[in-house]
C-alpha atoms as a PDB file:
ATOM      1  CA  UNK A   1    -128.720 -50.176-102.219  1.00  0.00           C
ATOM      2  CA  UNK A   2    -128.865 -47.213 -99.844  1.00  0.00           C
ATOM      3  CA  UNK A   3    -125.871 -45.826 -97.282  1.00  0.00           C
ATOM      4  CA  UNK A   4    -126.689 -43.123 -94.657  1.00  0.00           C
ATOM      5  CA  UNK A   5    -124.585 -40.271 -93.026  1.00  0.00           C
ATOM      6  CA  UNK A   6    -126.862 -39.335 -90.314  1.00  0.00           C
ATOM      7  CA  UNK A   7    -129.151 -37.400 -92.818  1.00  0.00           C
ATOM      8  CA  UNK A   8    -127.327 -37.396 -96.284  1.00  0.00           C
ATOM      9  CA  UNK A   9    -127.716 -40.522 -97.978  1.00  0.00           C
ATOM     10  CA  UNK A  10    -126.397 -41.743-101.684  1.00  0.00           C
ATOM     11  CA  UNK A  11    -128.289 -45.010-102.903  1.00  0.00           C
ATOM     12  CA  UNK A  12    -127.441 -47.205-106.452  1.00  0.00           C
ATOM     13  CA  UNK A  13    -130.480 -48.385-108.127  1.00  0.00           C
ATOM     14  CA  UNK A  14    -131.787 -50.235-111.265  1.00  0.00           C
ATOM     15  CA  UNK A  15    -134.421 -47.259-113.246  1.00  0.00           C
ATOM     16  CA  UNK A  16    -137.083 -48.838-114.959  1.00  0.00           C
ATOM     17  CA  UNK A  17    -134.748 -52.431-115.360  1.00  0.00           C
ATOM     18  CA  UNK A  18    -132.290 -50.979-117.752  1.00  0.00           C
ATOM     19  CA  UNK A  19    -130.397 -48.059-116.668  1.00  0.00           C
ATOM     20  CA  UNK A  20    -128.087 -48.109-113.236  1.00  0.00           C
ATOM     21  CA  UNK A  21    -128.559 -45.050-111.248  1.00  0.00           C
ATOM     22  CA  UNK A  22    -126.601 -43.312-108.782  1.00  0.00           C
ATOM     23  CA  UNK A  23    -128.256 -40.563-106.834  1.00  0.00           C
ATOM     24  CA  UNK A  24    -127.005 -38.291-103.951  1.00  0.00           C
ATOM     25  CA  UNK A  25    -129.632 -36.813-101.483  1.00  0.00           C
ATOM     26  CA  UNK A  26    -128.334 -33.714 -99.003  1.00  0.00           C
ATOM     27  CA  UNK A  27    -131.314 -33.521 -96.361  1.00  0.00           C
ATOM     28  CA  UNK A  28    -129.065 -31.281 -94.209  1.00  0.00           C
ATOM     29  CA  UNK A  29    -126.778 -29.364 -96.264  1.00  0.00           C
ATOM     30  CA  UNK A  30    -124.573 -27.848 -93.164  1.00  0.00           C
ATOM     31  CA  UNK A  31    -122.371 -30.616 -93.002  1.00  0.00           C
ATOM     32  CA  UNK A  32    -121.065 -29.098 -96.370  1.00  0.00           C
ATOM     33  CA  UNK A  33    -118.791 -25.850 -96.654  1.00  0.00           C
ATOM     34  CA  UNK A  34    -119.393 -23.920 -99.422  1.00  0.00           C
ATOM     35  CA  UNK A  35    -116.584 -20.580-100.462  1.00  0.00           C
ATOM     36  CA  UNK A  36    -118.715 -17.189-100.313  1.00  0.00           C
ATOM     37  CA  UNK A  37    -118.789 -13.901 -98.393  1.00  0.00           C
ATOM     38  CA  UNK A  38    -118.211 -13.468 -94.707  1.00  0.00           C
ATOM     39  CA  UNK A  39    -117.174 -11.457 -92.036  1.00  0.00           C
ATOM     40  CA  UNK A  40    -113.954 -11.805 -90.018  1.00  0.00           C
ATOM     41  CA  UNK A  41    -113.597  -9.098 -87.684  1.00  0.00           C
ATOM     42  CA  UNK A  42    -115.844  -6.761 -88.995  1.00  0.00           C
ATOM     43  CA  UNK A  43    -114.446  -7.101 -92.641  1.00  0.00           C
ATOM     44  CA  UNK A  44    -115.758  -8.550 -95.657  1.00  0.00           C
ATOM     45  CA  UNK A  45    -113.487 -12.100 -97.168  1.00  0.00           C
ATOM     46  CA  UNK A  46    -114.376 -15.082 -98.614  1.00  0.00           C
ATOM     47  CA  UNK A  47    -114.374 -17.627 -96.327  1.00  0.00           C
ATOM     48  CA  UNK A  48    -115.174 -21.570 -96.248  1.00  0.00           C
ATOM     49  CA  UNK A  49    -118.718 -21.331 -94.622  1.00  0.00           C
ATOM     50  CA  UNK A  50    -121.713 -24.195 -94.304  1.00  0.00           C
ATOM     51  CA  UNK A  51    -123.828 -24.786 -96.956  1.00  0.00           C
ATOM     52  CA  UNK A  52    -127.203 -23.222 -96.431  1.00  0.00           C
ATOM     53  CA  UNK A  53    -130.979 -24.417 -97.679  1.00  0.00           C
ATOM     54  CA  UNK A  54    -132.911 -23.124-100.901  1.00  0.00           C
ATOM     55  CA  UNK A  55    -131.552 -22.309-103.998  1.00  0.00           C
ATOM     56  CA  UNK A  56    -128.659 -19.925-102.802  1.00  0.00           C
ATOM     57  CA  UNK A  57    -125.985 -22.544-103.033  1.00  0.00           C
ATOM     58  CA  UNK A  58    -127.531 -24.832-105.459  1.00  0.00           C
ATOM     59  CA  UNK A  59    -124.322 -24.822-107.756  1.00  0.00           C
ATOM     60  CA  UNK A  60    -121.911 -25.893-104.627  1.00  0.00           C
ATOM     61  CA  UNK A  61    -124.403 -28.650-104.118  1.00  0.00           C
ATOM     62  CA  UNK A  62    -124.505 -29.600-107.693  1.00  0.00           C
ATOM     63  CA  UNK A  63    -120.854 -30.017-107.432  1.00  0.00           C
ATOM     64  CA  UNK A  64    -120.629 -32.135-104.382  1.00  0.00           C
ATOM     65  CA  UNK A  65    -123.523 -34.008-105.637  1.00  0.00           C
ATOM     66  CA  UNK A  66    -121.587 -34.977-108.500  1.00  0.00           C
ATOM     67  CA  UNK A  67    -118.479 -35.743-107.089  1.00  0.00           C
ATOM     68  CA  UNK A  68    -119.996 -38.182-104.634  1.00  0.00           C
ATOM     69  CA  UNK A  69    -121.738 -39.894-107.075  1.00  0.00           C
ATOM     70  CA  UNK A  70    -118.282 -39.779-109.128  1.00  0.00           C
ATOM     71  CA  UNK A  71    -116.489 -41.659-106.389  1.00  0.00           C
ATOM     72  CA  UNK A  72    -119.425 -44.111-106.180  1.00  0.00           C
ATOM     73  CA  UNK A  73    -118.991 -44.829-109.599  1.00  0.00           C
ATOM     74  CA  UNK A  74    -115.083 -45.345-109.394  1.00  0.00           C
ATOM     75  CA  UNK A  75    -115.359 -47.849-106.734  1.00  0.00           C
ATOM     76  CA  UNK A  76    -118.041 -49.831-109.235  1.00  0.00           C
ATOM     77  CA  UNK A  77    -115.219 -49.104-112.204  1.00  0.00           C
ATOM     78  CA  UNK A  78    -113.291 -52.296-110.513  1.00  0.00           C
ATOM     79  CA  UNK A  79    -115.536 -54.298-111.184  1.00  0.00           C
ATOM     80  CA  UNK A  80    -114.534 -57.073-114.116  1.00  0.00           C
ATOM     81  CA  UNK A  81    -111.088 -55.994-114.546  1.00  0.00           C
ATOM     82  CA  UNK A  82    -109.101 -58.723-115.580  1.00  0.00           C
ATOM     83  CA  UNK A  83    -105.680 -57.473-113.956  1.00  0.00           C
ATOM     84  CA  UNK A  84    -103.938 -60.456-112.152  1.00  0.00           C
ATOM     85  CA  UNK A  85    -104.120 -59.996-108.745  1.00  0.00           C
ATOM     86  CA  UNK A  86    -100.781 -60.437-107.906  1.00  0.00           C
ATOM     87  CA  UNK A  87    -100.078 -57.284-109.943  1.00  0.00           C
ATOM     88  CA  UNK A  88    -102.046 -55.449-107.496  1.00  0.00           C
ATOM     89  CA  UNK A  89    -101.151 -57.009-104.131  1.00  0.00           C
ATOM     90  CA  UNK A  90     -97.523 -57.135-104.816  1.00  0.00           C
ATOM     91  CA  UNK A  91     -97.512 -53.279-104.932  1.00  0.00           C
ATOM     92  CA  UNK A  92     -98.091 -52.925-101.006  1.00  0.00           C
ATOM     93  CA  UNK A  93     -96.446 -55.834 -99.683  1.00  0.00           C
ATOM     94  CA  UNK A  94     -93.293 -53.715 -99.786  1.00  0.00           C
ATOM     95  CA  UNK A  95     -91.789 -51.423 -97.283  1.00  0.00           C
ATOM     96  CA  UNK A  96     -92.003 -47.636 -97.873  1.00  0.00           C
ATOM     97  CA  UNK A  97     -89.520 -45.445 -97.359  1.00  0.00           C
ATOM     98  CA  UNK A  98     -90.338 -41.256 -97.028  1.00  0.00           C
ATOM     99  CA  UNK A  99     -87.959 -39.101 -96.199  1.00  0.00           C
ATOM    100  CA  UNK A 100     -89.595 -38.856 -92.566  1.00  0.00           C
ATOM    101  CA  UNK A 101     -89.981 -42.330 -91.634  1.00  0.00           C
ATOM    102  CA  UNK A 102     -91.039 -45.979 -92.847  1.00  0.00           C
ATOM    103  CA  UNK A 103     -94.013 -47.636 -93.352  1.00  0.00           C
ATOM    104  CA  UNK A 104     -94.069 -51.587 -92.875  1.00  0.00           C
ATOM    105  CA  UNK A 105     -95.637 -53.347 -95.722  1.00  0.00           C
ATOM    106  CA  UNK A 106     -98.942 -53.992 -95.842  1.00  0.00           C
ATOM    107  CA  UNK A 107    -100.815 -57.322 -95.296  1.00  0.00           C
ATOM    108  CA  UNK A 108    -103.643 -57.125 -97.611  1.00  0.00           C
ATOM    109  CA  UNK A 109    -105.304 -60.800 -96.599  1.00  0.00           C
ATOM    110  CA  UNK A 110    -104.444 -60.683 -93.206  1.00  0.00           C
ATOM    111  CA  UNK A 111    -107.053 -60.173 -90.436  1.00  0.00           C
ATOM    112  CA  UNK A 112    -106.382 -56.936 -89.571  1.00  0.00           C
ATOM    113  CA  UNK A 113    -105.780 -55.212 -92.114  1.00  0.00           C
ATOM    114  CA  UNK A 114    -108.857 -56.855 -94.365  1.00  0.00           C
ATOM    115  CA  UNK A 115    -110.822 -55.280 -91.646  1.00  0.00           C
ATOM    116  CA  UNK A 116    -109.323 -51.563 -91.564  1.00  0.00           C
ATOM    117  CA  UNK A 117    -109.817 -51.665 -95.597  1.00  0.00           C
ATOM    118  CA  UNK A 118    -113.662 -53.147 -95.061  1.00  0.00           C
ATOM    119  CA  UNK A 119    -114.267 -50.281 -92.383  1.00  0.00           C
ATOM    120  CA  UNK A 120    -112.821 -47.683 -95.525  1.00  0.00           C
ATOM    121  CA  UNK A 121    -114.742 -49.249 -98.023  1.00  0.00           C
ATOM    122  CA  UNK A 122    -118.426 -48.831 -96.533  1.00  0.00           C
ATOM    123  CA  UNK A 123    -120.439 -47.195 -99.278  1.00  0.00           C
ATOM    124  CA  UNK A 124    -121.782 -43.772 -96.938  1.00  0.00           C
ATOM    125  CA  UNK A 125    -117.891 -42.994 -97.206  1.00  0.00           C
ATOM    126  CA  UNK A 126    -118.290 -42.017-100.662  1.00  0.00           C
ATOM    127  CA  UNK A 127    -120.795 -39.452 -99.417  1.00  0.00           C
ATOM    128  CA  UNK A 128    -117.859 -37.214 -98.043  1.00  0.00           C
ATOM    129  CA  UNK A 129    -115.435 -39.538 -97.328  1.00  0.00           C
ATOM    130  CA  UNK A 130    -114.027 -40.576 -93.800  1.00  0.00           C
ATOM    131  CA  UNK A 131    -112.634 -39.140 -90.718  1.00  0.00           C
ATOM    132  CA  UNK A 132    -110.535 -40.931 -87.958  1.00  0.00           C
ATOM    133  CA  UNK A 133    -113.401 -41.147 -85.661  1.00  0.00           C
ATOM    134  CA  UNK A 134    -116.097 -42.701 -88.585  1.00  0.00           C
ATOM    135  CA  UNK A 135    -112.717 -45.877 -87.787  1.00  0.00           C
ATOM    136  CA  UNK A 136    -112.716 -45.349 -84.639  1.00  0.00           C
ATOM    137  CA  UNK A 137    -116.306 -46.096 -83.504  1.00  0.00           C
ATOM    138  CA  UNK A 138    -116.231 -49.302 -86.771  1.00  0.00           C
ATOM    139  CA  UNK A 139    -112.943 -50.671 -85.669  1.00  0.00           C
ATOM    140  CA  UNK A 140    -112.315 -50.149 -81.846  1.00  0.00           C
ATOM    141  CA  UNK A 141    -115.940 -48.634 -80.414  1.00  0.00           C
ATOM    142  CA  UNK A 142    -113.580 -46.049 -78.584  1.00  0.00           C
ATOM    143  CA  UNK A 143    -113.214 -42.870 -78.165  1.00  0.00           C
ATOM    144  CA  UNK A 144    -109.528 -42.702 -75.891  1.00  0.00           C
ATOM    145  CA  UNK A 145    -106.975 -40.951 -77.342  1.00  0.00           C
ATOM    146  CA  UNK A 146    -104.932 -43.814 -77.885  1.00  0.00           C
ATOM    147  CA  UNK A 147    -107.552 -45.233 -80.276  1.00  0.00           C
ATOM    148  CA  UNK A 148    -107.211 -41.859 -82.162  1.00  0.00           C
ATOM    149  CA  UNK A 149    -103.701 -42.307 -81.990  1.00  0.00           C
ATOM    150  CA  UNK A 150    -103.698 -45.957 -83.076  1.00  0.00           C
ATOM    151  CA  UNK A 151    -105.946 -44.762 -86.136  1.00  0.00           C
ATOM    152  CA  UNK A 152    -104.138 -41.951 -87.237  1.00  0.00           C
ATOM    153  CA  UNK A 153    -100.999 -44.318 -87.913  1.00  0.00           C
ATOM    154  CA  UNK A 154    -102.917 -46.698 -89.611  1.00  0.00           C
ATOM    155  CA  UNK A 155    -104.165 -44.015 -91.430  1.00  0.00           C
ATOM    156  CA  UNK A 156    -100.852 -42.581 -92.309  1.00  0.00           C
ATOM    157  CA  UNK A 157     -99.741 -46.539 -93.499  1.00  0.00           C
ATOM    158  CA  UNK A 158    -102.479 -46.159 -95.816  1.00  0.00           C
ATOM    159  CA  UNK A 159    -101.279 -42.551 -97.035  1.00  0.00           C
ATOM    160  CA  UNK A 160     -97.737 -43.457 -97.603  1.00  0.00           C
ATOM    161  CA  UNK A 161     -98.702 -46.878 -99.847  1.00  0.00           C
ATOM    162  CA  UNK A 162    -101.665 -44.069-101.639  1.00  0.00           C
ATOM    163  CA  UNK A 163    -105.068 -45.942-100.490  1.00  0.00           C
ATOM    164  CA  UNK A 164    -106.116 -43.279 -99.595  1.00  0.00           C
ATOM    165  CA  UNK A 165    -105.921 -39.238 -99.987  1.00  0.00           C
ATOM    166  CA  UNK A 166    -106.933 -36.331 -97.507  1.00  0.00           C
ATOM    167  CA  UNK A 167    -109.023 -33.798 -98.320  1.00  0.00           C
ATOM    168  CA  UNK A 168    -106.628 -30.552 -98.057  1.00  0.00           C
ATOM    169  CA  UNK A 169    -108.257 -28.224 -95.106  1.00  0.00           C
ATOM    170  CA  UNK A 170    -110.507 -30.789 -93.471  1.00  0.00           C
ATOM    171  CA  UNK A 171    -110.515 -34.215 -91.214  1.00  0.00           C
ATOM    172  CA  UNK A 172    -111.724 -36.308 -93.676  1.00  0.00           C
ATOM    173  CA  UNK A 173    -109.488 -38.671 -96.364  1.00  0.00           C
ATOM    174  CA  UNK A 174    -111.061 -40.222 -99.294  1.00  0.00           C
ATOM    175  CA  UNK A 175    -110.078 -43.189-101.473  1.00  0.00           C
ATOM    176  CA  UNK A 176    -107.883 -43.352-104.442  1.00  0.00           C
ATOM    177  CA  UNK A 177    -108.140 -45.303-107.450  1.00  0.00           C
ATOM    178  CA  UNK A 178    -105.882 -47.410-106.391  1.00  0.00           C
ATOM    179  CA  UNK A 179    -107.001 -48.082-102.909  1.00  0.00           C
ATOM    180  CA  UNK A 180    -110.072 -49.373-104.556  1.00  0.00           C
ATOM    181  CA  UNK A 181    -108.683 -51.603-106.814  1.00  0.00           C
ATOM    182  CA  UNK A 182    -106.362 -53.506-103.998  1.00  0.00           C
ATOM    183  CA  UNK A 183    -108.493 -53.018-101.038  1.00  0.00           C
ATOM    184  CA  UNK A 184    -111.767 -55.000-102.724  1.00  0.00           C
ATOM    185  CA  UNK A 185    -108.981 -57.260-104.620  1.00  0.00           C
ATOM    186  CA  UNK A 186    -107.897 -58.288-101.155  1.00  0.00           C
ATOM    187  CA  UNK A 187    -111.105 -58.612 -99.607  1.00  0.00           C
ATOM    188  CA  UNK A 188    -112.422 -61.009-102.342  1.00  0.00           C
ATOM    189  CA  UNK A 189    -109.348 -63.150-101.292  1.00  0.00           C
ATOM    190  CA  UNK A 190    -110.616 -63.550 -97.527  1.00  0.00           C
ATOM    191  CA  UNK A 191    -114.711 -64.296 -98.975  1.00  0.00           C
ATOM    192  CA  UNK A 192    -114.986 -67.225-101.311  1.00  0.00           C
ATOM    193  CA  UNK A 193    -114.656 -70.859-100.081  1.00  0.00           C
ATOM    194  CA  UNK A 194    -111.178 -72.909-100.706  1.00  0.00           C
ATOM    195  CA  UNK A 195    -113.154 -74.394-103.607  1.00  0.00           C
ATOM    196  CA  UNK A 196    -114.061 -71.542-105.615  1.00  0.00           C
ATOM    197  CA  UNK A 197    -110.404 -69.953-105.438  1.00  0.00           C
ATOM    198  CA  UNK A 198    -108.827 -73.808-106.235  1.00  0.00           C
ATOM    199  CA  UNK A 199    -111.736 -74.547-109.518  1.00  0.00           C
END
């Protein structure tokens, strides 16, 4: 099984019939940042910069390497847990109150939101994670500012119930432990015939 971000890609595969691989391939490294030495106005700081080709930055792409197949690997560790799935769904069907505002309660088997946490749970996402407009052109196929608008609340919903966490100094949010566990939990409930779930 292979996902693509334009050229990155992370695939899962069975080596030689007994051993399950992950394995992260960065084709075009400048859609990472890496910390190291720059200039800002004519002085020398460290300074988030793009990752470049060759061996300079090997360790920084060790490290993201790693951590992508990490979070690959998490949303597998779900798999065969025998927590009742009440116990997970219950959590977010409850209102949440911040001290800023409140969040409705989440749905989890309802139409819409089964197919916001489908749209966050596409394997490329574990590459680097997502930004509003990787939902905006899966969900809507828009690119109005009310669509970014409509997205960044839904994203916020999924923030305050901790689905999902963003990555501090960029656009893109990632999925928690958590969000893994009742996301695919709730999108098991929408799959299998009235049969299966009533056997």
């Amino acid at each position: 099984m292979k996902h693509r971000v334009e050229e990155n890609s992370i695939k899962m595969y069975d080596k030689q019939g007994s051993v399950l691989r992950i394995e992260t391939t960065i084709n075009n490294p400048r859609r990472f940042r890496v910390l190291r030495n720059g200039t800002t106005r004519g002085k020398q700081v460290k300074k988030w910069l793009p990752l470049r080709k060759g061996i300079a930055d090997m360790r920084r792409r060790v490290e993201l390497s790693r951590a992508a197949n990490a979070r690959y690997l998490d949303a597998l560790s779900i798999v065969g847990l025998e927590t009742p799935s009440y116990r997970l769904l219950d959590r977010v069907t409850k209102v949440v109150k911040t001290i800023k505002r409140r969040y409705r309660a989440l749905r989890p088997i309802s139409p819409d939101d089964a197919s916001l946490f489908q749209a966050i749970l596409h394997g490329q996402h574990a590459l680097q994670g997502f930004r509003n407009r990787d939902l905006r052109e899966i969900l809507l196929d828009s690119d109005s500012k009310t669509s970014s608008a409509r997205i960044s609340r839904l994203l916020a919903l999924l923030r305050a119930h901790k689905l999902i966490y963003k990555v501090v100094k960029t656009n893109y949010y990632r999925i928690t432990r958590k969000g893994h566990a009742i996301m695919a939990t709730a999108l098991k409930f929408r799959q299998p015939d009235i049969v299966l779930l009533a056997a």
